[in-house]
Every structure is written in C-alpha cells, then in structure tokens.
N, C-alpha and C. Protein backbone atom coordinates (compact mmCIF):
# COMPACT_ATOMS: atom_id res chain seq x y z
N UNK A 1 7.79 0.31 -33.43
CA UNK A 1 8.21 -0.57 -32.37
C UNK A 1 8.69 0.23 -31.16
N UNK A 2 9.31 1.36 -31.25
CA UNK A 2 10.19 2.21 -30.02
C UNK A 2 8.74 2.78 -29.39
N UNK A 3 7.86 3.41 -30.45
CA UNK A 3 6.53 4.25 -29.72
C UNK A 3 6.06 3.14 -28.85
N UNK A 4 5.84 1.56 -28.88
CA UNK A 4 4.99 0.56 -28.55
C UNK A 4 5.80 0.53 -27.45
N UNK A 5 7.49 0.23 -27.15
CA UNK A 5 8.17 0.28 -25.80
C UNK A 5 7.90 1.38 -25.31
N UNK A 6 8.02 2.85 -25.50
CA UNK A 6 7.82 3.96 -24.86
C UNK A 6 6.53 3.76 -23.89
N UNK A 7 5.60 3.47 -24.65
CA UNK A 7 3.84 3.22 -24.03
C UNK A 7 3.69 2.50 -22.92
N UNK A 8 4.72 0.93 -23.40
CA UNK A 8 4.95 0.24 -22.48
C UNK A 8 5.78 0.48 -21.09
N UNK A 9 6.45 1.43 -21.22
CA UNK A 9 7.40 1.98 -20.19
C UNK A 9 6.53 2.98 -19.29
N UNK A 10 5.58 3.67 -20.12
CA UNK A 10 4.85 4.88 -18.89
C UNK A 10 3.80 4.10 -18.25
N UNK A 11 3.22 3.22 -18.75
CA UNK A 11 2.34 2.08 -18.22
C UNK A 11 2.47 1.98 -16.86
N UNK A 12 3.86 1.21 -17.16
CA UNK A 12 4.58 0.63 -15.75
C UNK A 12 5.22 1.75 -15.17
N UNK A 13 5.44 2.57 -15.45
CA UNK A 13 6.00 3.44 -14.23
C UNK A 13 4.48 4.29 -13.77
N UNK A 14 3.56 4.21 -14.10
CA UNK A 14 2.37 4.62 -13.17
C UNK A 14 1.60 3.74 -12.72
N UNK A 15 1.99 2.50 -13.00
CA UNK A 15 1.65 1.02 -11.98
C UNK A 15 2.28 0.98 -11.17
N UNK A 16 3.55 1.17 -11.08
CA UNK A 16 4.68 1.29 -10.06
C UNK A 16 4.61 2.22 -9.06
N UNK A 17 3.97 3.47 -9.05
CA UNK A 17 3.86 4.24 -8.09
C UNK A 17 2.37 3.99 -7.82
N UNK A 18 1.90 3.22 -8.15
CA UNK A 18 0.49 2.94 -7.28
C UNK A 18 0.34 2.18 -6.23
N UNK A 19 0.01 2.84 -4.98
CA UNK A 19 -0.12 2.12 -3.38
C UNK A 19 -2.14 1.53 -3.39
N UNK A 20 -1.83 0.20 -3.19
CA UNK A 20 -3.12 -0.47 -2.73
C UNK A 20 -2.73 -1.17 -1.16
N UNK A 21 -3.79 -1.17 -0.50
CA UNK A 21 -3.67 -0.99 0.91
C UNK A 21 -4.70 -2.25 1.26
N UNK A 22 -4.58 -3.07 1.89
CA UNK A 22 -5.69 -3.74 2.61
C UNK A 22 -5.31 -5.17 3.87
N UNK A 23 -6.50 -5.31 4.32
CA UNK A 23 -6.42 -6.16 5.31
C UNK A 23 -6.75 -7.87 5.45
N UNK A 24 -5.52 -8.64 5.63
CA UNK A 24 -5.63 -9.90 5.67
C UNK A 24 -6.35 -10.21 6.85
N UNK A 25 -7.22 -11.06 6.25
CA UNK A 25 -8.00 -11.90 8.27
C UNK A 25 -7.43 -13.27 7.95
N UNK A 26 -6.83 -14.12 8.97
CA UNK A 26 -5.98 -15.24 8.72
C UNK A 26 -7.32 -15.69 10.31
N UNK A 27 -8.21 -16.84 10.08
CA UNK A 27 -8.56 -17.52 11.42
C UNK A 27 -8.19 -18.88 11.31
N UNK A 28 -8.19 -18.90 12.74
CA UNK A 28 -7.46 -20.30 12.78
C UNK A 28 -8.39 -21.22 13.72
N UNK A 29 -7.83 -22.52 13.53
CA UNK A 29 -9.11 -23.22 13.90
C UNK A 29 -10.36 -23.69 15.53
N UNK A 30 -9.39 -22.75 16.32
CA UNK A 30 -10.00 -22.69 17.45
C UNK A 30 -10.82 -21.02 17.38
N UNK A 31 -11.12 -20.50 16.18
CA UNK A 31 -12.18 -19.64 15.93
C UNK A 31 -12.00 -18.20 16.48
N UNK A 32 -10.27 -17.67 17.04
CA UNK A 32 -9.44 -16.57 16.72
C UNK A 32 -8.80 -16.36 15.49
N UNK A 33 -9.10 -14.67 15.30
CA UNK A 33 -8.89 -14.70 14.00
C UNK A 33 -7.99 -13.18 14.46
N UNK A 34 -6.76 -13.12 13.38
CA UNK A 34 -6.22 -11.78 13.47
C UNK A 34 -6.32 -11.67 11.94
N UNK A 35 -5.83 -9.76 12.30
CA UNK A 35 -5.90 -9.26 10.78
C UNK A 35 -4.19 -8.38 10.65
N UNK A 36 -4.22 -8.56 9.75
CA UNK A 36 -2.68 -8.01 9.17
C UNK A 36 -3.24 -7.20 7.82
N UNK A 37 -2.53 -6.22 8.25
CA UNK A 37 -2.32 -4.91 7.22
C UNK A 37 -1.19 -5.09 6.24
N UNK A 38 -1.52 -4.78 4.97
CA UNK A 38 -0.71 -5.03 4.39
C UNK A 38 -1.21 -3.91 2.93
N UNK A 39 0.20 -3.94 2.33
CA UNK A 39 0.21 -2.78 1.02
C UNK A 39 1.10 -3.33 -0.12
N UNK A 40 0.81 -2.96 -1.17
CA UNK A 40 1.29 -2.97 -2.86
C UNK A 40 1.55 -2.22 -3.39
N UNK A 41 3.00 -2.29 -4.03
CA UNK A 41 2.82 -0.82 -5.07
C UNK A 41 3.05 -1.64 -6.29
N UNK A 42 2.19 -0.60 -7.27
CA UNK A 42 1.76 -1.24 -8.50
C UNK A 42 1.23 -2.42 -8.71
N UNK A 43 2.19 -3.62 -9.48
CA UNK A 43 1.71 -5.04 -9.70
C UNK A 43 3.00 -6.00 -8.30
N UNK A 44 3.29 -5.59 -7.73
CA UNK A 44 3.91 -6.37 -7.18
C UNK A 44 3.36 -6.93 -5.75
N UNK A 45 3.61 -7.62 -5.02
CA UNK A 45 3.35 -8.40 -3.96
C UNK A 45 3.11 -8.00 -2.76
N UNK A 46 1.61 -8.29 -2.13
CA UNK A 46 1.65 -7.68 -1.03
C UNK A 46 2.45 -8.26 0.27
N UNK A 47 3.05 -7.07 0.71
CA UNK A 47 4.02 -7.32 2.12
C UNK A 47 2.95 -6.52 3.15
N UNK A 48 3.57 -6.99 4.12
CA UNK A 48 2.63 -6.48 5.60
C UNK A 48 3.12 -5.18 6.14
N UNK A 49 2.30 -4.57 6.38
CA UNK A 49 2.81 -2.91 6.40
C UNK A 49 3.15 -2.87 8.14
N UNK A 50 2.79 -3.44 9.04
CA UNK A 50 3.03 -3.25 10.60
C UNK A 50 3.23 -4.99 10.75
N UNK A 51 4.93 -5.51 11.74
CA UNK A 51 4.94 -6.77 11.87
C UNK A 51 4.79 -6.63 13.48
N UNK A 52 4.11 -5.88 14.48
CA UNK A 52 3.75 -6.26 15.13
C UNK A 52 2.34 -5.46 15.74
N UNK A 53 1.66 -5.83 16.76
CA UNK A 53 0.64 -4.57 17.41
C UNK A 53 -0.83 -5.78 17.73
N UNK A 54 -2.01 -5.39 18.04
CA UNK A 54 -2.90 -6.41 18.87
C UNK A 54 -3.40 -7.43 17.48
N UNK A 55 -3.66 -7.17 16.33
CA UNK A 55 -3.92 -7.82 15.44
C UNK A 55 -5.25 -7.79 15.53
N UNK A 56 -6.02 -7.01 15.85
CA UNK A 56 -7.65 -6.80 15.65
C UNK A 56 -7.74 -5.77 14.48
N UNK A 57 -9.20 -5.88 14.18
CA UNK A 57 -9.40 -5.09 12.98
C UNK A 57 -9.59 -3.88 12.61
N UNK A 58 -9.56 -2.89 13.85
CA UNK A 58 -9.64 -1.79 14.54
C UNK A 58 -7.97 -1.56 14.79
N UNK A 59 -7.20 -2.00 15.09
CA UNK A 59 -5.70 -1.72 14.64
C UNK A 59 -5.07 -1.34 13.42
N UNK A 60 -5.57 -3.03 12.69
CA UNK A 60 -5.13 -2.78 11.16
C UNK A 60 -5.51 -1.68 10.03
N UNK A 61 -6.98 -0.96 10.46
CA UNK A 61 -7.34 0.28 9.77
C UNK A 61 -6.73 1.33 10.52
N UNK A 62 -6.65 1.52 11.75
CA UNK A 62 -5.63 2.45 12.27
C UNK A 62 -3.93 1.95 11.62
N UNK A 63 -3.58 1.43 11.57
CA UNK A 63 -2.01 1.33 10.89
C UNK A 63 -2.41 1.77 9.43
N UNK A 64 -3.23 1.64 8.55
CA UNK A 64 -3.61 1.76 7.39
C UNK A 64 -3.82 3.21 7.09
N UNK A 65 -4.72 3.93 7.83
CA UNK A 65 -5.13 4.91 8.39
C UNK A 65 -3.30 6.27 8.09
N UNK A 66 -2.54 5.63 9.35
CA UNK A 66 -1.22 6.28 9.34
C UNK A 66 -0.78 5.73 8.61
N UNK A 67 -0.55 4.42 7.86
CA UNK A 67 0.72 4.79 6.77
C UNK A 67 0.39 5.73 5.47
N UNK A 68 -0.94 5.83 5.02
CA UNK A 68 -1.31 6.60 3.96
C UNK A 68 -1.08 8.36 4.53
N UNK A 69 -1.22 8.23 5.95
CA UNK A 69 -0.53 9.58 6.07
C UNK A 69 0.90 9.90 6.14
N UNK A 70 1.45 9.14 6.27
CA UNK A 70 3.01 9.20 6.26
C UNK A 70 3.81 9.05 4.41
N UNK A 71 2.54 8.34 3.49
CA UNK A 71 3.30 8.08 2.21
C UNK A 71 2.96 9.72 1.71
N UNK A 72 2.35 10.90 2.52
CA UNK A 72 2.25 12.07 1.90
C UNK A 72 4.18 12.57 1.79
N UNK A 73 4.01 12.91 1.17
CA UNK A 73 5.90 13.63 0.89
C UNK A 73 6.34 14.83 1.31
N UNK A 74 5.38 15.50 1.56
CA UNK A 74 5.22 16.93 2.35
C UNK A 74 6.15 18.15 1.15
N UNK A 75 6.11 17.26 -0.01
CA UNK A 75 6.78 18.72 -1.08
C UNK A 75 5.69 19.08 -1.93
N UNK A 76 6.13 20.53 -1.81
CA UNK A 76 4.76 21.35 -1.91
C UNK A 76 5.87 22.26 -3.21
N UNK A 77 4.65 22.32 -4.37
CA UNK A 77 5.62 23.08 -5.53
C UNK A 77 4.98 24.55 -5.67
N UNK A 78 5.85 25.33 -5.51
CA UNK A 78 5.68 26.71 -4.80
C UNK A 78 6.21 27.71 -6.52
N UNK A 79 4.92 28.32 -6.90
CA UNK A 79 4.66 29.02 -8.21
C UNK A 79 6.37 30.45 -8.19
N UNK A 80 6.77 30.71 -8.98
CA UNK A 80 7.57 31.91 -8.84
C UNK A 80 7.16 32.47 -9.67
N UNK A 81 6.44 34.17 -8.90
CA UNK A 81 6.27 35.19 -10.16
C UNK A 81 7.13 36.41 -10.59
C-alpha cells in the first residue's frame, strides 16, 4: 500500500511541474476575433499568461514565445573535480 502512495506521489509531482502553453481564439458575433495566451502546469487550469496587449495571433505566440523563455531558471549545475 505505501509503494502504491509513493508511485502515486512521483506521478504528481512530475505532472505538476509540467508547463502546457496555448492559444484561446474567443470570436464574437460581429466576426472579430481575439486570441489569449494562456498556460498549465500539470493537471490544473488554464489561466491567461498576458492580461493585456493587441490580442491578435501574432502577439499571443510572441507572449508564448517569451514566457517559455523566461520559465528557463538560468541554474546551471557546475561538475567539481
């Protein structure tokens, strides 16, 4: 039973650090349409990654674009011999 929670525990903590990225198109009925960027980590809910900017679709992959460069952490693990 403890091995079956353990399993269950690394599961979710490498669901949990997983970033999915993508773009909402919301049109509305006079036939403008914007797109919103938005991201997930793991199983949880997508929120909108930029709440403001032109809302074309050429924005939202540019915001997409930089936040995947900004989720880099910039720590670098440096060997000692």
């Amino acid at each position: 039973m403890i091995k079956k929670i353990v399993v269950v525990g690394m599961i979710m903590g490498v669901l949990s650090s997983c970033v999915e990225y993508r773009i909402k198109r919301v049109t509305h009925s006079d036939g403008s349409s914007y797109h919103f960027p938005q991201q997930r980590r793991g199983l949880g809910d997508w929120v909108d990654v930029s709440p403001t900017g032109s809302y074309t679709y050429d924005w939202a992959v540019g915001v997409i674009k930089e936040k995947k460069r900004k989720d880099d952490s910039g720590i670098d693990y440096l060997k000692v011999k």
